[in-house]
C-alpha atoms as a PDB file:
ATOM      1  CA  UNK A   1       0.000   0.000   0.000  1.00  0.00           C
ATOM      2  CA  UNK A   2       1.453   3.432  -1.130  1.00  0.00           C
ATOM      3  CA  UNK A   3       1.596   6.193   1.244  1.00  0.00           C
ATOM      4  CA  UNK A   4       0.999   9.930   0.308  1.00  0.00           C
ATOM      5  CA  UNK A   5       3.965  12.045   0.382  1.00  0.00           C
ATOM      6  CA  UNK A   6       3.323  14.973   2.161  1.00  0.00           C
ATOM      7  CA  UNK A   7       4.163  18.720   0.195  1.00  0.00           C
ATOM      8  CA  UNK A   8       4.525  21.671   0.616  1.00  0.00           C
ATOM      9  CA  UNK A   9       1.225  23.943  -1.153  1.00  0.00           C
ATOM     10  CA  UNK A  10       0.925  27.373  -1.576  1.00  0.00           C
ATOM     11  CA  UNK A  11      -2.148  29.193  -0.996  1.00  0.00           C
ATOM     12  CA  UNK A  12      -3.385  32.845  -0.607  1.00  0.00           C
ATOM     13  CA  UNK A  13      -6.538  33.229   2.517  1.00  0.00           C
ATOM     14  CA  UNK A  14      -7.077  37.020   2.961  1.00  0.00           C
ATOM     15  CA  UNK A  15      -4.394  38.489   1.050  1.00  0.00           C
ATOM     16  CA  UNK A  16      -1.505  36.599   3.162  1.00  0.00           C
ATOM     17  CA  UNK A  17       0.629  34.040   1.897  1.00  0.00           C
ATOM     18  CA  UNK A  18       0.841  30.681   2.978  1.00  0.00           C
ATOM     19  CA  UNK A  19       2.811  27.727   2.763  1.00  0.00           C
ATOM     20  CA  UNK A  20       0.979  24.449   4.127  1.00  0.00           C
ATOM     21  CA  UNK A  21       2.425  21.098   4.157  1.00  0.00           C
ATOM     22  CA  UNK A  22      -0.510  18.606   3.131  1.00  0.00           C
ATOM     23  CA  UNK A  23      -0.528  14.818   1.781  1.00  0.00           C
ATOM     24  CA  UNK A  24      -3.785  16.173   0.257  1.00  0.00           C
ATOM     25  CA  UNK A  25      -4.261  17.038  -3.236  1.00  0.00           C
ATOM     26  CA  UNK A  26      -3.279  20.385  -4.186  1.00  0.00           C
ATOM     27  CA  UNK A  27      -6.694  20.897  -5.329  1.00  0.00           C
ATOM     28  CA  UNK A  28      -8.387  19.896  -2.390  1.00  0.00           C
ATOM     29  CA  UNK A  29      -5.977  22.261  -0.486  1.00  0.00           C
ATOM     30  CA  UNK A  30      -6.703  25.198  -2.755  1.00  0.00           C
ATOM     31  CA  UNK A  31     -10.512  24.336  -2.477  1.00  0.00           C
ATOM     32  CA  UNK A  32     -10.389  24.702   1.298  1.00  0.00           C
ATOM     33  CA  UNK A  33      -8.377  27.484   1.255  1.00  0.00           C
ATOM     34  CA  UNK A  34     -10.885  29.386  -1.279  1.00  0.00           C
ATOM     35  CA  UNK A  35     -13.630  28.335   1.173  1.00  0.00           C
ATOM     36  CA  UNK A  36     -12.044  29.456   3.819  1.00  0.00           C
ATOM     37  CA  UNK A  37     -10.972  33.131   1.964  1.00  0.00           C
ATOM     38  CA  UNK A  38     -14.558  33.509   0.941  1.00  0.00           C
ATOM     39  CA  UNK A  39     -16.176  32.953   4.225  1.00  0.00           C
ATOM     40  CA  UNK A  40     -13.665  35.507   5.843  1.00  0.00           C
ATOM     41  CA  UNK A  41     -14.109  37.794   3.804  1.00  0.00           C
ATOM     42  CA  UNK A  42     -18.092  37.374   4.073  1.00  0.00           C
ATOM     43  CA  UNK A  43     -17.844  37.578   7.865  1.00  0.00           C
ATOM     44  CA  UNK A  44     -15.524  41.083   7.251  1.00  0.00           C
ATOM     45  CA  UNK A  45     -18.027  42.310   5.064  1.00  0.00           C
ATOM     46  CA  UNK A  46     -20.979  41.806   7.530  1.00  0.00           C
ATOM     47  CA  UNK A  47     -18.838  42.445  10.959  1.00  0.00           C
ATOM     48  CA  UNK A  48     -17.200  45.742   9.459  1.00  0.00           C
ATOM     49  CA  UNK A  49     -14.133  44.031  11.308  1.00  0.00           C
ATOM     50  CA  UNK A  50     -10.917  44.733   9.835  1.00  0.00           C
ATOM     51  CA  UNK A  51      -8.806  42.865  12.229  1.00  0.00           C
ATOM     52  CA  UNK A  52      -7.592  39.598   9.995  1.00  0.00           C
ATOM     53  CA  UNK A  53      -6.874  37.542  13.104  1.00  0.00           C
ATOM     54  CA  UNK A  54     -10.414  38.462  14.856  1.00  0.00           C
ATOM     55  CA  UNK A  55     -12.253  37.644  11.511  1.00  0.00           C
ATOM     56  CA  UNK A  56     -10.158  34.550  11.377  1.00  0.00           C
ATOM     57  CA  UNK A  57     -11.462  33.768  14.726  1.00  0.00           C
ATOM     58  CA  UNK A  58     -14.997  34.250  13.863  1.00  0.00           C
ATOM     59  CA  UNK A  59     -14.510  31.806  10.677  1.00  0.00           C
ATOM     60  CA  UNK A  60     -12.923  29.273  12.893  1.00  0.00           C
ATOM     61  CA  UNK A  61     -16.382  29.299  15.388  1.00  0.00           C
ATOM     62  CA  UNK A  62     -18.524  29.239  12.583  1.00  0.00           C
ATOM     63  CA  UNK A  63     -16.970  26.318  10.993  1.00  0.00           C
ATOM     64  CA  UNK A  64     -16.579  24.506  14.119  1.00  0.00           C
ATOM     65  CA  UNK A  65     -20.585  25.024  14.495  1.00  0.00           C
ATOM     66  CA  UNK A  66     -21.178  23.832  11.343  1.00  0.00           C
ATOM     67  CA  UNK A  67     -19.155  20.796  11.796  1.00  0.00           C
ATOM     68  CA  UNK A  68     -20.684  19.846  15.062  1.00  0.00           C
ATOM     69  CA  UNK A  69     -24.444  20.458  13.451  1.00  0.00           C
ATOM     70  CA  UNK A  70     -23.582  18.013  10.469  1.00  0.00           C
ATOM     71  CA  UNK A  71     -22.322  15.638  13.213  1.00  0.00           C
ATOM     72  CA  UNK A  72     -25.664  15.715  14.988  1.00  0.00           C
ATOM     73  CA  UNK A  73     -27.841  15.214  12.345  1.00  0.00           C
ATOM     74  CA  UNK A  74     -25.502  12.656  10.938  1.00  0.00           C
ATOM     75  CA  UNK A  75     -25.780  10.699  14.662  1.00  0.00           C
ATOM     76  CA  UNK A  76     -29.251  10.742  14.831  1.00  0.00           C
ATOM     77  CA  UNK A  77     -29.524  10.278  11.106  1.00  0.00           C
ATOM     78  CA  UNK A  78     -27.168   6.519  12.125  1.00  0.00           C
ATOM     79  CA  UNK A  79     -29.711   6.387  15.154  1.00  0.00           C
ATOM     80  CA  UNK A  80     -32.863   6.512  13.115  1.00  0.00           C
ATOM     81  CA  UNK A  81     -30.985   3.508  10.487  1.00  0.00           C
ATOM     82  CA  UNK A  82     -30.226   1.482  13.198  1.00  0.00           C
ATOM     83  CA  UNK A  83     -33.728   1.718  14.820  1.00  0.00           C
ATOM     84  CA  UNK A  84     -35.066   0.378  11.674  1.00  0.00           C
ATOM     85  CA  UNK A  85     -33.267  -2.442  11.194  1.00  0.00           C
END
């Protein structure tokens, strides 16, 4: 079994420059990193916050959030399968 070989990717989140080290695809990286640019600069937009690191902050609750709602509904979603069988 072949293992992915980490590398180093290049993307831009908010004007800065970064330099991530990912087994990932380098599309999947830039992908996450648009998503992640986008929903900054959405929550920067709305806030009126200018701070990068506060706004970065603010995208990291939100995500978190979503994650843990998509969780939930996948539990119950498992819970409700497994009642039916």
């Amino acid at each position: 079994m072949e293992k992915n070989i980490a590398r180093r990717i290049k993307v831009t989140i908010a004007g800065e420059l970064y330099t991530l080290l990912s087994d990932e695809s380098e599309d999947q990286v830039q992908s996450a990193a648009d998503e992640v640019d986008i929903l900054m600069g959405d929550i920067a937009r709305r806030s009126g916050i200018i701070d990068t690191r506060k706004v970065a902050v603010l995208a990291a609750l939100q995500c978190v959030s979503q994650k843990r709602m998509v969780e939930k509904k996948l539990l119950s979603s498992i819970d409700t399968l497994i009642d039916s069988i």
